[in-house]
Protein backbone atom coordinates (compact mmCIF):
# COMPACT_ATOMS: atom_id res chain seq x y z
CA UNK A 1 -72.48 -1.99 47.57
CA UNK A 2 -73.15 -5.39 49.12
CA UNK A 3 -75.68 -4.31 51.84
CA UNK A 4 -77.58 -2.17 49.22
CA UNK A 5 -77.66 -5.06 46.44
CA UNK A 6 -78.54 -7.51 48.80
CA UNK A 7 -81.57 -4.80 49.78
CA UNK A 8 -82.79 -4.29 46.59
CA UNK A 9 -82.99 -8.19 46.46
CA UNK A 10 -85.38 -8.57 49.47
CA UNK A 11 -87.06 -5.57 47.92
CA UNK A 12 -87.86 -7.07 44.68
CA UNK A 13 -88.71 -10.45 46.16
CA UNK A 14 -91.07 -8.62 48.34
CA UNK A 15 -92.68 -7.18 46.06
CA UNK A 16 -93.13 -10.14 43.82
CA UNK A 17 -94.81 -11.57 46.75
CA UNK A 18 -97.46 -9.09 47.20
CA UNK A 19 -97.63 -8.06 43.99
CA UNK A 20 -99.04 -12.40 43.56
CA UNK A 21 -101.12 -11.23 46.78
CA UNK A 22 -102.81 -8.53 45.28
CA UNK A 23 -103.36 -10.12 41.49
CA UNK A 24 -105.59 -12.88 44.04
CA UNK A 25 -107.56 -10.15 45.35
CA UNK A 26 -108.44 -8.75 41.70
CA UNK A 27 -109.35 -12.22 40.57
CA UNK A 28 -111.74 -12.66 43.50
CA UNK A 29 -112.68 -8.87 43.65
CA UNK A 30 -113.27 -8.39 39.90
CA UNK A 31 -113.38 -11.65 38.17
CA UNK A 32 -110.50 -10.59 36.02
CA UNK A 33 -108.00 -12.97 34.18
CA UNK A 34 -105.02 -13.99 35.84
CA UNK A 35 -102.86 -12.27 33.64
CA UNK A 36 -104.82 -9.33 34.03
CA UNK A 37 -105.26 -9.49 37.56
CA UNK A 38 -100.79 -9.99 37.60
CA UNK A 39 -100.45 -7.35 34.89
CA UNK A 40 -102.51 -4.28 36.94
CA UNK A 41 -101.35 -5.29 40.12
CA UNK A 42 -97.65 -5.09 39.01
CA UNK A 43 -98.42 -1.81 37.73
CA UNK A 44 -100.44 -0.75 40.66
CA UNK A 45 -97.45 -1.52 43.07
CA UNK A 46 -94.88 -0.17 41.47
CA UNK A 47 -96.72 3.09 40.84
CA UNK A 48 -97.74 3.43 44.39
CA UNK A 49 -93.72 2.67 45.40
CA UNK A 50 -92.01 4.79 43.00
CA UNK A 51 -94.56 8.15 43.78
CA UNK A 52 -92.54 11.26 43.62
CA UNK A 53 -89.21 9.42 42.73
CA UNK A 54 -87.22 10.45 39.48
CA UNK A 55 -84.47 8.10 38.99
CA UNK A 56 -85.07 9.24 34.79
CA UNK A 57 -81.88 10.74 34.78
CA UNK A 58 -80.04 8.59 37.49
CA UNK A 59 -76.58 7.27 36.37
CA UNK A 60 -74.00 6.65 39.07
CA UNK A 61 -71.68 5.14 37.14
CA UNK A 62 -70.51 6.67 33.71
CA UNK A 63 -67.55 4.89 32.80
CA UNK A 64 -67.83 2.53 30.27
CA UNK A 65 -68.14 -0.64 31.29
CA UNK A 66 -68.33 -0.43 34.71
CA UNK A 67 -71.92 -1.09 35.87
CA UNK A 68 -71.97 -4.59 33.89
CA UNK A 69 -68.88 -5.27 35.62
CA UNK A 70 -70.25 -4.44 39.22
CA UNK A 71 -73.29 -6.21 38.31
CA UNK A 72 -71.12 -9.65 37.30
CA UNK A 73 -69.50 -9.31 40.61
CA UNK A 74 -72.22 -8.99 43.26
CA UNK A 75 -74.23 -11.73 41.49
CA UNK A 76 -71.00 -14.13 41.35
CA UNK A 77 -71.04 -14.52 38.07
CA UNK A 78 -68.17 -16.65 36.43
CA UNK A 79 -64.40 -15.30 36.30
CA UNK A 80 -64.31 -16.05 32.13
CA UNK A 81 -67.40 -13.69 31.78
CA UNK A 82 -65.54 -11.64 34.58
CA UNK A 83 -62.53 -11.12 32.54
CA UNK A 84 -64.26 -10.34 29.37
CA UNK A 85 -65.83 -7.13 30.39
CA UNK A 86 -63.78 -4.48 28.84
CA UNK A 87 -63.20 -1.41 31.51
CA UNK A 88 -60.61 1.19 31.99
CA UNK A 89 -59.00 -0.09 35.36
CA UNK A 90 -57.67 3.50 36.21
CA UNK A 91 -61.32 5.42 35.19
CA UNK A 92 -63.41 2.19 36.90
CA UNK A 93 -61.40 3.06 40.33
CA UNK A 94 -62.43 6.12 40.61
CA UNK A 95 -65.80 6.58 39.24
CA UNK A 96 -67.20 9.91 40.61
CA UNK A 97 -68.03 9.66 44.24
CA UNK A 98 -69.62 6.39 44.71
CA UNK A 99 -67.66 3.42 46.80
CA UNK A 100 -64.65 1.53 45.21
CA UNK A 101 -65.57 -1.44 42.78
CA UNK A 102 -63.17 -2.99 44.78
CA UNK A 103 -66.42 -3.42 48.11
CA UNK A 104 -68.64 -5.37 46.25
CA UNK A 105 -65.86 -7.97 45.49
CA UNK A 106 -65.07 -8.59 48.99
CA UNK A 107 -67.28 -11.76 49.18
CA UNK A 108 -65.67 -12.85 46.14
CA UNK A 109 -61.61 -13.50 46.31
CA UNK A 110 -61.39 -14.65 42.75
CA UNK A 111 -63.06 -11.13 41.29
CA UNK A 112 -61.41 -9.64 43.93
CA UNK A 113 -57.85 -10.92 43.29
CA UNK A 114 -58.57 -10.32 39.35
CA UNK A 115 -59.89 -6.17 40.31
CA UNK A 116 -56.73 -5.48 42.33
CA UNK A 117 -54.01 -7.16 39.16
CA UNK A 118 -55.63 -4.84 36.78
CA UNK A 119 -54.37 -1.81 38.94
CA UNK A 120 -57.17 -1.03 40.56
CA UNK A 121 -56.08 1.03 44.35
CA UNK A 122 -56.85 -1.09 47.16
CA UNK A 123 -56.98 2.25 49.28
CA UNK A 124 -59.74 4.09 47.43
CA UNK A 125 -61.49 5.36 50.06
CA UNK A 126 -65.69 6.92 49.72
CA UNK A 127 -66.65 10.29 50.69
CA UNK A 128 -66.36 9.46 54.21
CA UNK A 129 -62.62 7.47 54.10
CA UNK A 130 -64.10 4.23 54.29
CA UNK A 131 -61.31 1.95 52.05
CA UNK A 132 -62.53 -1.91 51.06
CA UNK A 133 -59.79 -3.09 53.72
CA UNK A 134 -62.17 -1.45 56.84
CA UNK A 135 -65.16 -3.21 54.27
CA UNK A 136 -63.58 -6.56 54.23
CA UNK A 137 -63.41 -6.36 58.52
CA UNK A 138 -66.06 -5.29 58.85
CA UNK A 139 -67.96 -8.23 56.81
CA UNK A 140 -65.53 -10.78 58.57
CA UNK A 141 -63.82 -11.36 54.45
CA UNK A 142 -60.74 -13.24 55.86
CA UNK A 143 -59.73 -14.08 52.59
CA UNK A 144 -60.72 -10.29 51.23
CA UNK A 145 -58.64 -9.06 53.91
CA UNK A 146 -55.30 -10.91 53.21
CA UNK A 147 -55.56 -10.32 49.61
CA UNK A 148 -55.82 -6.75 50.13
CA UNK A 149 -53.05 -6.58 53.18
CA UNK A 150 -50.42 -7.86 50.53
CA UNK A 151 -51.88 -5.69 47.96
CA UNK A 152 -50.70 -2.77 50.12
CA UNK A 153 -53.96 -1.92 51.76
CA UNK A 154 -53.25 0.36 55.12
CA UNK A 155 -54.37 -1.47 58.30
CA UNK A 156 -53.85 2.11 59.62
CA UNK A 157 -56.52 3.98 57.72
CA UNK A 158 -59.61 5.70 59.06
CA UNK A 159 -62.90 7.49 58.32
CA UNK A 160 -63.57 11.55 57.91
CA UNK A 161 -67.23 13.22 58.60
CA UNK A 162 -68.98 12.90 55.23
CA UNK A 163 -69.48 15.89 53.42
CA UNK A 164 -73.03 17.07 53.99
CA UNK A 165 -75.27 20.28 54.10
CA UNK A 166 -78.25 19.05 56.15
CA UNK A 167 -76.65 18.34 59.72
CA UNK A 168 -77.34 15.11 59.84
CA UNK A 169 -73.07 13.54 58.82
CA UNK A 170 -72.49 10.78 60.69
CA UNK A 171 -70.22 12.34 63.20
CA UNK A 172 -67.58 9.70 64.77
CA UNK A 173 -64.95 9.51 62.52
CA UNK A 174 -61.35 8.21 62.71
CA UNK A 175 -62.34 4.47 62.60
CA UNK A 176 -60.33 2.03 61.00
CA UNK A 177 -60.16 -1.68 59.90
CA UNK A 178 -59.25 -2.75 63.27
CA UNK A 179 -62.24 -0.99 65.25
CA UNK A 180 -64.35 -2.84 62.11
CA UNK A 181 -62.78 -6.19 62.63
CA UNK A 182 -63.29 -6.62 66.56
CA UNK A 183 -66.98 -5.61 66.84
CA UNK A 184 -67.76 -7.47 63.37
CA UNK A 185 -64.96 -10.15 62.85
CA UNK A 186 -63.85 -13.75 63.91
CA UNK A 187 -60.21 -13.49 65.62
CA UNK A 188 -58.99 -14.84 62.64
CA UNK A 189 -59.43 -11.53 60.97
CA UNK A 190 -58.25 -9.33 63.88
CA UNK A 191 -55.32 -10.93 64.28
CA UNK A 192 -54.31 -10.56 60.39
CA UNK A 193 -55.07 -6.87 60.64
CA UNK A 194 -52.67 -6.79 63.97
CA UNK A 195 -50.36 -9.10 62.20
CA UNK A 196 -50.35 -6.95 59.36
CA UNK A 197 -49.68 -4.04 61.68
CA UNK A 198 -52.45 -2.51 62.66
CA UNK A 199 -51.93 -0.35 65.44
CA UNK A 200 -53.84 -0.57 68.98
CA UNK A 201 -54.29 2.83 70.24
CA UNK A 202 -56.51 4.22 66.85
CA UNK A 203 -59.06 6.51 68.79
CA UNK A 204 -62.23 7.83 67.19
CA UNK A 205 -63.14 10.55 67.31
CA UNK A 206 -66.73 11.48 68.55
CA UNK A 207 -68.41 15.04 68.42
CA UNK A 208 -68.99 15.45 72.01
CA UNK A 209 -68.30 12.18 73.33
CA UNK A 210 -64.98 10.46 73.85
CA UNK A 211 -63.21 8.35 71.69
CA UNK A 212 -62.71 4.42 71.37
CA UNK A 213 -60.04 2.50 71.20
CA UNK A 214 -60.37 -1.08 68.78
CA UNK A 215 -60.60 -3.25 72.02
CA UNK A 216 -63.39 -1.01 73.78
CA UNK A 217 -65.56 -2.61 70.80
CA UNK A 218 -64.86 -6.23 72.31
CA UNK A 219 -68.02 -5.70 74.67
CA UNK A 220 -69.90 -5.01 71.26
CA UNK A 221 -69.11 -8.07 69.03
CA UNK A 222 -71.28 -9.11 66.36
CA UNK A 223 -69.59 -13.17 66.20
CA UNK A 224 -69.70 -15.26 68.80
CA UNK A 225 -66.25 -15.55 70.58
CA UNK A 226 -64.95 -18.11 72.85
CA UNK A 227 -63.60 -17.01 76.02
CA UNK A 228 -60.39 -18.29 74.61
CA UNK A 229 -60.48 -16.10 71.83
CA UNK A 230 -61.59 -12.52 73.75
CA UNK A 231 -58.87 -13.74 75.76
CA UNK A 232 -56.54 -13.70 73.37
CA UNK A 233 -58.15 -10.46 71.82
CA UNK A 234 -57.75 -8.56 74.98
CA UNK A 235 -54.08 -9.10 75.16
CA UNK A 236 -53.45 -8.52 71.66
CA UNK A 237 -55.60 -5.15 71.76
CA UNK A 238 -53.87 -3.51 74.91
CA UNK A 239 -53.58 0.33 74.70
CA UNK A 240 -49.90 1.33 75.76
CA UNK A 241 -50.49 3.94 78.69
CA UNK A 242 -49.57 7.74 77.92
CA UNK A 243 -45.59 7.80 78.31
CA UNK A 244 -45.66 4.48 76.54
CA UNK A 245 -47.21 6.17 73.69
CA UNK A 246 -45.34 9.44 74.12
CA UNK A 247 -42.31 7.19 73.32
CA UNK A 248 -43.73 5.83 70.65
CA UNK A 249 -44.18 8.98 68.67
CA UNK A 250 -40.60 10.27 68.77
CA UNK A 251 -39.85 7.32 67.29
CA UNK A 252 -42.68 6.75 64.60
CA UNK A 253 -41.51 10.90 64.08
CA UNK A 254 -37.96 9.93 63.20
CA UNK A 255 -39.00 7.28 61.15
CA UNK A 256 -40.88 9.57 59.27
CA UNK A 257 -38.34 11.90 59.11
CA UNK A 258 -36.09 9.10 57.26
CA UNK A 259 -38.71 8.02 55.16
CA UNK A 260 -39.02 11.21 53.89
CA UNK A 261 -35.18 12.00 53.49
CA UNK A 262 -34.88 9.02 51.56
CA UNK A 263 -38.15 10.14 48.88
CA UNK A 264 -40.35 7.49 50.24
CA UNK A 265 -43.37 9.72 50.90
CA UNK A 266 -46.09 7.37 51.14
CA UNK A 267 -44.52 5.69 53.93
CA UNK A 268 -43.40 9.03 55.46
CA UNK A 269 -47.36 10.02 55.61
CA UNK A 270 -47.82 6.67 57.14
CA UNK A 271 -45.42 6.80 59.77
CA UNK A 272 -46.26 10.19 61.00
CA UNK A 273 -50.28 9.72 61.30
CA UNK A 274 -49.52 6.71 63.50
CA UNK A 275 -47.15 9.51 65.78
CA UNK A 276 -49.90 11.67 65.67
CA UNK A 277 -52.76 8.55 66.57
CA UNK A 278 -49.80 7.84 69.60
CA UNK A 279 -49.69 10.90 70.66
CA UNK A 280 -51.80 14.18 69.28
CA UNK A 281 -49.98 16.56 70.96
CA UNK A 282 -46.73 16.14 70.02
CA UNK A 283 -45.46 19.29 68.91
CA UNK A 284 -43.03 17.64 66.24
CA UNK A 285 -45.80 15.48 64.67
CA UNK A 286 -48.22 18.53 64.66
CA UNK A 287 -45.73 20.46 62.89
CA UNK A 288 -44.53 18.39 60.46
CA UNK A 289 -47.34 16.49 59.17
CA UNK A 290 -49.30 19.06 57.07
CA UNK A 291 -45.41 18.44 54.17
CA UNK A 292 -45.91 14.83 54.75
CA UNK A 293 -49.79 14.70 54.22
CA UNK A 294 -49.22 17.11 50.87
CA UNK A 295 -45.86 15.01 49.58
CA UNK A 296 -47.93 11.74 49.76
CA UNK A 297 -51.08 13.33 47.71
CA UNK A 298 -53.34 13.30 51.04
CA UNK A 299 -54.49 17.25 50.27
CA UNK A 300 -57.66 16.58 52.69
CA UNK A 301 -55.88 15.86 56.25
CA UNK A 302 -53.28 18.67 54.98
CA UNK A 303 -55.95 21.35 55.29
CA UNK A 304 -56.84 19.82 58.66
CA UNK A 305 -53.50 19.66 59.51
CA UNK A 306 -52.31 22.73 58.80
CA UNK A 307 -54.64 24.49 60.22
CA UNK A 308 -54.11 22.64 63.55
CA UNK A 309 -50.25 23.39 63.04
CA UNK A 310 -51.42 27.44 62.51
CA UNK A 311 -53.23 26.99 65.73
CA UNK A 312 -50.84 25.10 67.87
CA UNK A 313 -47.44 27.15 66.33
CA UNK A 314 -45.32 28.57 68.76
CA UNK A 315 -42.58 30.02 66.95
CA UNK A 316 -43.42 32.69 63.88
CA UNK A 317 -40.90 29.82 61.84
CA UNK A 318 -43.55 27.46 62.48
CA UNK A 319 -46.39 29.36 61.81
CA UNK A 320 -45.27 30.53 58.71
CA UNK A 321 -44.60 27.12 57.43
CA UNK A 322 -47.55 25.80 58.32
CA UNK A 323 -49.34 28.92 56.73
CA UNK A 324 -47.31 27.91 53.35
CA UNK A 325 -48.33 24.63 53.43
CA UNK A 326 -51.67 25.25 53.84
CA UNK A 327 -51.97 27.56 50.78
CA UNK A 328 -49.55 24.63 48.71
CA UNK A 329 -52.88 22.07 49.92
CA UNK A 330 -55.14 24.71 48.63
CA UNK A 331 -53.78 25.25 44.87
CA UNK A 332 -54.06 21.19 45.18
CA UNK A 333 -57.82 20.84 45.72
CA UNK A 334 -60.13 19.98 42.91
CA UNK A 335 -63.01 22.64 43.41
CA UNK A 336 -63.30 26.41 45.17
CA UNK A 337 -64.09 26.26 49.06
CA UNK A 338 -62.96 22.62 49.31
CA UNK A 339 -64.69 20.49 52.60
CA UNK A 340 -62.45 17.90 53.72
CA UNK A 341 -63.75 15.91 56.90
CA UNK A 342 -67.33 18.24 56.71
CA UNK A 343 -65.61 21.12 57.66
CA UNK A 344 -64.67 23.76 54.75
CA UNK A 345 -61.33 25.17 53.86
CA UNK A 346 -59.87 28.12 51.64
CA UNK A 347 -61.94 30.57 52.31
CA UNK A 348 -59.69 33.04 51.30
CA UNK A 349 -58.07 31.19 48.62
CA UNK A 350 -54.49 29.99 48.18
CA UNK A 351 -52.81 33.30 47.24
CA UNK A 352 -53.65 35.08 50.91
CA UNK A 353 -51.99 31.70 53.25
CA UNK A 354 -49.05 31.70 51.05
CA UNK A 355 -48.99 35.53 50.84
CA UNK A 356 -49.49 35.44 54.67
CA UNK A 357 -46.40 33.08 55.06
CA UNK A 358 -44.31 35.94 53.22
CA UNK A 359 -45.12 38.34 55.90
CA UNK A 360 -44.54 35.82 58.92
CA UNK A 361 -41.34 34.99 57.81
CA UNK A 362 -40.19 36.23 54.07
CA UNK A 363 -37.99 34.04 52.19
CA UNK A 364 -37.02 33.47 48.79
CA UNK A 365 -38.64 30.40 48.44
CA UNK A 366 -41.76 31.86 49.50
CA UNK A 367 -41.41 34.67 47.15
CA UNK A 368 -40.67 33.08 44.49
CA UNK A 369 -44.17 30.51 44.53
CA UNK A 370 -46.44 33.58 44.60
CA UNK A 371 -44.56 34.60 41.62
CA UNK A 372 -44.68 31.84 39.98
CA UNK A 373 -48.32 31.36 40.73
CA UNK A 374 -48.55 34.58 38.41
CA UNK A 375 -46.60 33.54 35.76
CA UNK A 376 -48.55 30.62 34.92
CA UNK A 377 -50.11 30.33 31.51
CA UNK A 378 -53.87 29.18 32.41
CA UNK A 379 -57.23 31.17 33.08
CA UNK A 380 -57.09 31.98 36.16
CA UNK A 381 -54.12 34.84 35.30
CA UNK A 382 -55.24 37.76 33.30
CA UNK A 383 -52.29 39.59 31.77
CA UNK A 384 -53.13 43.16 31.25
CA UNK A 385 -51.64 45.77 29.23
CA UNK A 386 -51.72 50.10 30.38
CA UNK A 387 -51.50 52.92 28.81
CA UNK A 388 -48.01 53.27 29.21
CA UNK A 389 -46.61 49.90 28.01
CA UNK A 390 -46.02 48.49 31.99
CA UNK A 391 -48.17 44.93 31.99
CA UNK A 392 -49.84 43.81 35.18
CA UNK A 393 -51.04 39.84 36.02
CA UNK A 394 -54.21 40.21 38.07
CA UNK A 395 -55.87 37.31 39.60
CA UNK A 396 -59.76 37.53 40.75
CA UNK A 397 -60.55 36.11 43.81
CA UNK A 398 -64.58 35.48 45.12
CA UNK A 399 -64.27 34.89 49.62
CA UNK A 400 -66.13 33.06 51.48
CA UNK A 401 -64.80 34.06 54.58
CA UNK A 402 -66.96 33.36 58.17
CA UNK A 403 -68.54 36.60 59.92
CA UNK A 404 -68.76 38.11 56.20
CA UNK A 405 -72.14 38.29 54.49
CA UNK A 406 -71.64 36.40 51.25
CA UNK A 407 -70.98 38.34 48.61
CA UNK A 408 -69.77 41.57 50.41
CA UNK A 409 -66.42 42.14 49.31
CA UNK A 410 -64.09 40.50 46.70
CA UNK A 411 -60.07 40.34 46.49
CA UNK A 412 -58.11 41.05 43.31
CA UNK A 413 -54.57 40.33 43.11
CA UNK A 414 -52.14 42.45 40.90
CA UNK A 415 -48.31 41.56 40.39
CA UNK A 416 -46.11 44.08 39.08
CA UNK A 417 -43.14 45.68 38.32
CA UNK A 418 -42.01 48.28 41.62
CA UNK A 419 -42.24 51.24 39.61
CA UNK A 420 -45.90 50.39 38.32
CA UNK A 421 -48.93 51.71 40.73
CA UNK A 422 -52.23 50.04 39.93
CA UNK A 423 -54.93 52.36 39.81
CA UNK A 424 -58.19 51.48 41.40
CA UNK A 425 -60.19 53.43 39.08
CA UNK A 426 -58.86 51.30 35.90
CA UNK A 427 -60.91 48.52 37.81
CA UNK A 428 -64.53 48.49 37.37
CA UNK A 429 -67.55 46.02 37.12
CA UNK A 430 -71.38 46.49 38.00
CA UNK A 431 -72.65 45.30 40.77
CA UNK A 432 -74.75 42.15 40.44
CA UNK A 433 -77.98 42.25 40.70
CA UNK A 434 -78.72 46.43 41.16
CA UNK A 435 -81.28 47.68 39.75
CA UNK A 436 -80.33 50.30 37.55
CA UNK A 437 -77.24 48.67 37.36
CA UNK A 438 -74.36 50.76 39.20
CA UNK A 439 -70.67 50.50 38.72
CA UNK A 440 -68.11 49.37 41.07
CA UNK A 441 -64.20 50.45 42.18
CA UNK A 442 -62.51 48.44 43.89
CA UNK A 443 -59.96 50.01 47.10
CA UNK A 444 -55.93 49.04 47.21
CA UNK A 445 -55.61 47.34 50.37
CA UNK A 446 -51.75 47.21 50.27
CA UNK A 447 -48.60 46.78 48.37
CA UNK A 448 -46.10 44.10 49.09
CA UNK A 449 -42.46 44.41 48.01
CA UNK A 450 -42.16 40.43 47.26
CA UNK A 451 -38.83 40.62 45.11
CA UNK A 452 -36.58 43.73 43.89
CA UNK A 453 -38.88 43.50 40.68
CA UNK A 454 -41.89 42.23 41.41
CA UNK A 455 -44.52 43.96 44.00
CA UNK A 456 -48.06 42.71 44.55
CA UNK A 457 -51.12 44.91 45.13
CA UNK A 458 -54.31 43.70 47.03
CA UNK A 459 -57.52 45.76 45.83
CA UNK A 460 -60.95 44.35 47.52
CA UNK A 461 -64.55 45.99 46.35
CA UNK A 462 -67.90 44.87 46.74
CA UNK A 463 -69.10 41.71 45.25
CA UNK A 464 -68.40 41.06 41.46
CA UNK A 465 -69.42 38.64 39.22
CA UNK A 466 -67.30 36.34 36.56
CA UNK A 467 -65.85 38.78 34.53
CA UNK A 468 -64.46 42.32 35.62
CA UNK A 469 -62.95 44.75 32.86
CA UNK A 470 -59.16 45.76 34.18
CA UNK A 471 -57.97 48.74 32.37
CA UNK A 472 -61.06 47.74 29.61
CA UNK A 473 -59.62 44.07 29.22
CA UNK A 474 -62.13 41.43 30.62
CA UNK A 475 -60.68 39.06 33.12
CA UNK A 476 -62.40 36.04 34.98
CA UNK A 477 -63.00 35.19 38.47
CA UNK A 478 -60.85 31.80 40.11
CA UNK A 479 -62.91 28.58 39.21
C-alpha cells in the first residue's frame, strides 16, 4: 500500500542516517576504517532492528509477476516498463488477502487507467471492504476517483469489521467513499462522488456509539476549505429526515425488485442496500435482501442478512425463506465456519438452515435442493452400500455451535429410500484422543419424509474425527 511503502521509505532513510552516525562513532571510538566502521555498523543496526522477526518465509504475493509490477507502480516507474511486466490480470486482482493492486496506483492515473483495461475489478475490496474508490477519497486522487467512477466503481460501498481473533478489529464499519472524501478530500472530489451518486444518509456503524453520517465528518476535515466550499458541502450533504427516507426505500425497493425481474442482479444488490442504508427497518428490504445479496455473488452481507431476516420474520413464509437462503449463502462460502464482518456463521452447516426451511414451510423446491445436495458427485457425499442391496448417501458434519463445548457432539446426515432404516450401530468411530481408545455410536435424532422416495435421517454422537467407517466403508468429514 501507499502509506506502508512510503513508511518503509522513511524507515530505510532513517536508518541510513544513523547507521552514517554510528560508523562516526566506531571511527572515533576504535580507530577503525571507514569502511569498516560503515560495514559493522550496518550490520549492528539491522541486527538490533530485525531481533525476533522471521520474515524467511514471508511472501505476500505469489502470483507471478505481481510484486515487480506493484513495485513499478509505487515507485512511478515508466508506463513502457509498466506494460511489459507479464501478469495474469484475473490471478493479480485477487492475490490472497492483501489490498487490490489497484491502491497503490491511485497516485498514478496512467498505471491506474492501464490496471483497470486489463480487467482488473475496480471493486475489490480487503478483508475489511475497503475498495480503491473509498482509497482514492480518502487520499484526495481526483483523477483516481473519476477513472474508477466510469470504470464502474460503487460510490455506495462500505467497510465490514476485519476478521480478527485478538479483540482488537477496528470496530466502526459501514464507511464509504463519501465519509472518506469529506474528512480527507478537496470539494472537488466530494462532489464527483455525489455526482456520481453517492448517497447522503450512509451511517456507520459504531460498536456502542452512534453512527455518522458523510457530512458529520465536515467538522473533521483534513484540507483546508473555504467557507464557500463547506458551504456548498453542507447543502450538498443534507440527510433527508426519517419519512423522507422512509419514502425513499419503497422506492429504491421497487427498483430493486425490477432490476431483479429483468436479470440485472448487480444492480438489484445495489438498489436494495441503499433501501436498507434509507431505511433499516423496512420490513420489505429486510426480507428481500439476503436473494439479492446471494444473486449478485455478495455471500458475506447474505449471512448477515439472513440472519437479520430470521430474526426480524414475522410470518413462518418469511422465516422459512430467509432460513433457505441462509443455508444457499452457506454451500457458497469458501472455508467451514465462515466470518463475514468478524462475526462467524454456519455453525451448523448448510444442510440443517435449508433442512430447517423444509420444516417451516415444506415445498418442493426446498425438497428437492437437499436432495440434490446428496446427489452430488464430490467428497463431501459418501455413498454406502448394506447388507441388503438398499444404498444410503451420508454426509459428516463437525458443529461449532455456541453454548456447546467444542467437540461434544457431531451430526451425520443419511438420505434414503422410505423403506430403508439406518442403523446406528452400523456407525462407529473411536473417540479422539481416549486413551485406550474406545468406540463410538452415534443416536438417530429423527427421520424426515422429504419426498415420497427419499427420507433423511439425522444421527449425532460424540466428537469424531476425519474419517468414520459407515457400515465398514470409510467416509470423510465436510471440509
Amino acid at each position: 500500500g501507499l502509506r506502508e511503502f512510503r513508511l518503509l521509505q522513511k524507515y530505510e532513510a532513517q536508518l541510513r542516517e544513523t547507521t552514517s552516525v554510528v560508523a562516526e562513532l566506531y571511527r572515533d571510538k576504535f580507530r577503525w576504517s571507514a569502511s569498516r566502521s560503515s560495514e559493522v555498523a550496518n550490520r549492528a543496526l539491522r541486527d538490533a532492528v530485525s531481533h525476533r522477526f522471521g520474515f524467511y518465509m514471508y511472501e505476500p504475493y505469489p502470483v507471478p509477476g505481481e510484486r515487480e509490477l506493484r513495485r513499478a507502480v509505487l515507485t512511478h516507474q515508466p508506463m513502457e516498463s509498466i506494460r511489459a511486466i507479464q501478469f495474469n490480470a484475473r490471478e493479480v486482482g485477487r492475490s490472497g488477502d492483501s489490498d487490490s493492486i489497484l491502491n497503490v496506483a491511485i497516485e498514478y492515473p496512467e498505471a491506474l487507467e492501464y490496471l483497470l483495461g486489463r480487467g482488473i475489478e475496480s471493486d475489490q475490496p480487503n478483508a475489511f471492504g475497503k475498495t480503491t474508490l473509498m482509497y482514492a477519497a480518502q487520499y484526495d486522487a481526483l483523477d483516481a476517483v473519476k477513472l474508477l467512477l466510469r470504470a464502474g466503481a460503487d460510490p455506495n460501498a462500505v467497510t465490514a469489521v476485519a476478521p480478527d481473533d485478538c479483540g482488537y478489529a477496528i470496530q466502526t464499519s459501514h464507511v464509504g467513499p463519501l465519509h472518506y472524501a469529506v474528512k480527507s478530500a478537496r470539494r472537488v472530489v466530494v462532489e464527483a462522488l455525489l455526482d456520481a451518486g453517492a448517497v447522503t444518509y450512509v451511517r456507520t456503524n459504531q460498536l456502542g456509539n452512534p453512527g455518522r453520517y458523510p457530512i458529520d465528518g465536515l467538522s473533521e476535515s483534513k484540507v483546508k476549505l473555504t467557507a464557500e466550499d463547506r458551504s456548498v458541502l453542507k447543502a450538498r450533504l443534507k440527510v433527508p429526515d426519517d419519512s423522507e427516507r422512509a419514502i425513499l426505500a419503497i422506492a429504491l425497493n421497487t427498483a430493486a425488485a425490477s432490476a431483479n425481474a429483468a436479470g440485472h442482479a448487480s444492480e438489484a444488490y445495489r438498489y436494495i442496500t441503499l433501501a436498507g442504508f434509507a431505511d433499516p427497518e423496512n420490513p420489505r428490504t429486510i426480507a428481500d435482501f439476503p436473494l439479492l445479496a446471494l444473486k449478485a455473488g455478495a455471500i458475506g452481507p447474505a449471512l448477515e442478512g439472513s440472519s437479520r431476516a430470521i430474526e426480524a420474520a414475522k410470518t413462518a413464509s418469511d422465516k422459512a425463506a430467509a432460513l433457505f437462503n441462509y443455508g444457499l449463502a452457506c454451500l457458497q462460502m469458501p472455508r467451514h465456519f465462515p466470518r463475514y464482518s468478524n462475526r462467524y456463521y454456519c455453525e451448523s452447516g448448510a444442510i440443517d438452515p435449508l433442512l430447517q426451511a423444509w420444516k417451516t414451510q415444506p415445498n418442493a423446491a426446498r425438497a428437492d435442493k437437499l436432495i440434490q445436495l446428496f446427489a452430488e458427485s464430490n467428497r463431501t457425499n459418501c455413498r454406502v452400500k448394506f447388507p441388503n442391496g438398499e444404498e444410503a448417501v451420508v454426509r459428516l458434519q463437525a458443529l461449532s455451535i455456541s453454548g456447546i463445548p467444542p467437540g461434544q457432539f457431531e451430526r451425520i446426515y443419511a438420505m434414503h429410500s422410505p423403506a430403508m432404516k439406518i442403523d446406528p450401530g452400523s456407525i462407529r468411530w473411536d473417540r479422539p484422543w481416549s486413551v485406550p481408545r474406545q468406540s463410538v455410536t452415534p443416536h438417530v435424532v429423527e427421520r424426515v419424509e422429504l419426498a415420497p422416495d427419499r427420507t433423511l435421517t439425522i444421527l449425532e454422537g460424540e466428537a469424531f474425527p476425519e474419517r468414520v467407517l459407515v457400515n465398514d466403508h470409510e467416509c470423510r468429514t465436510e471440509e
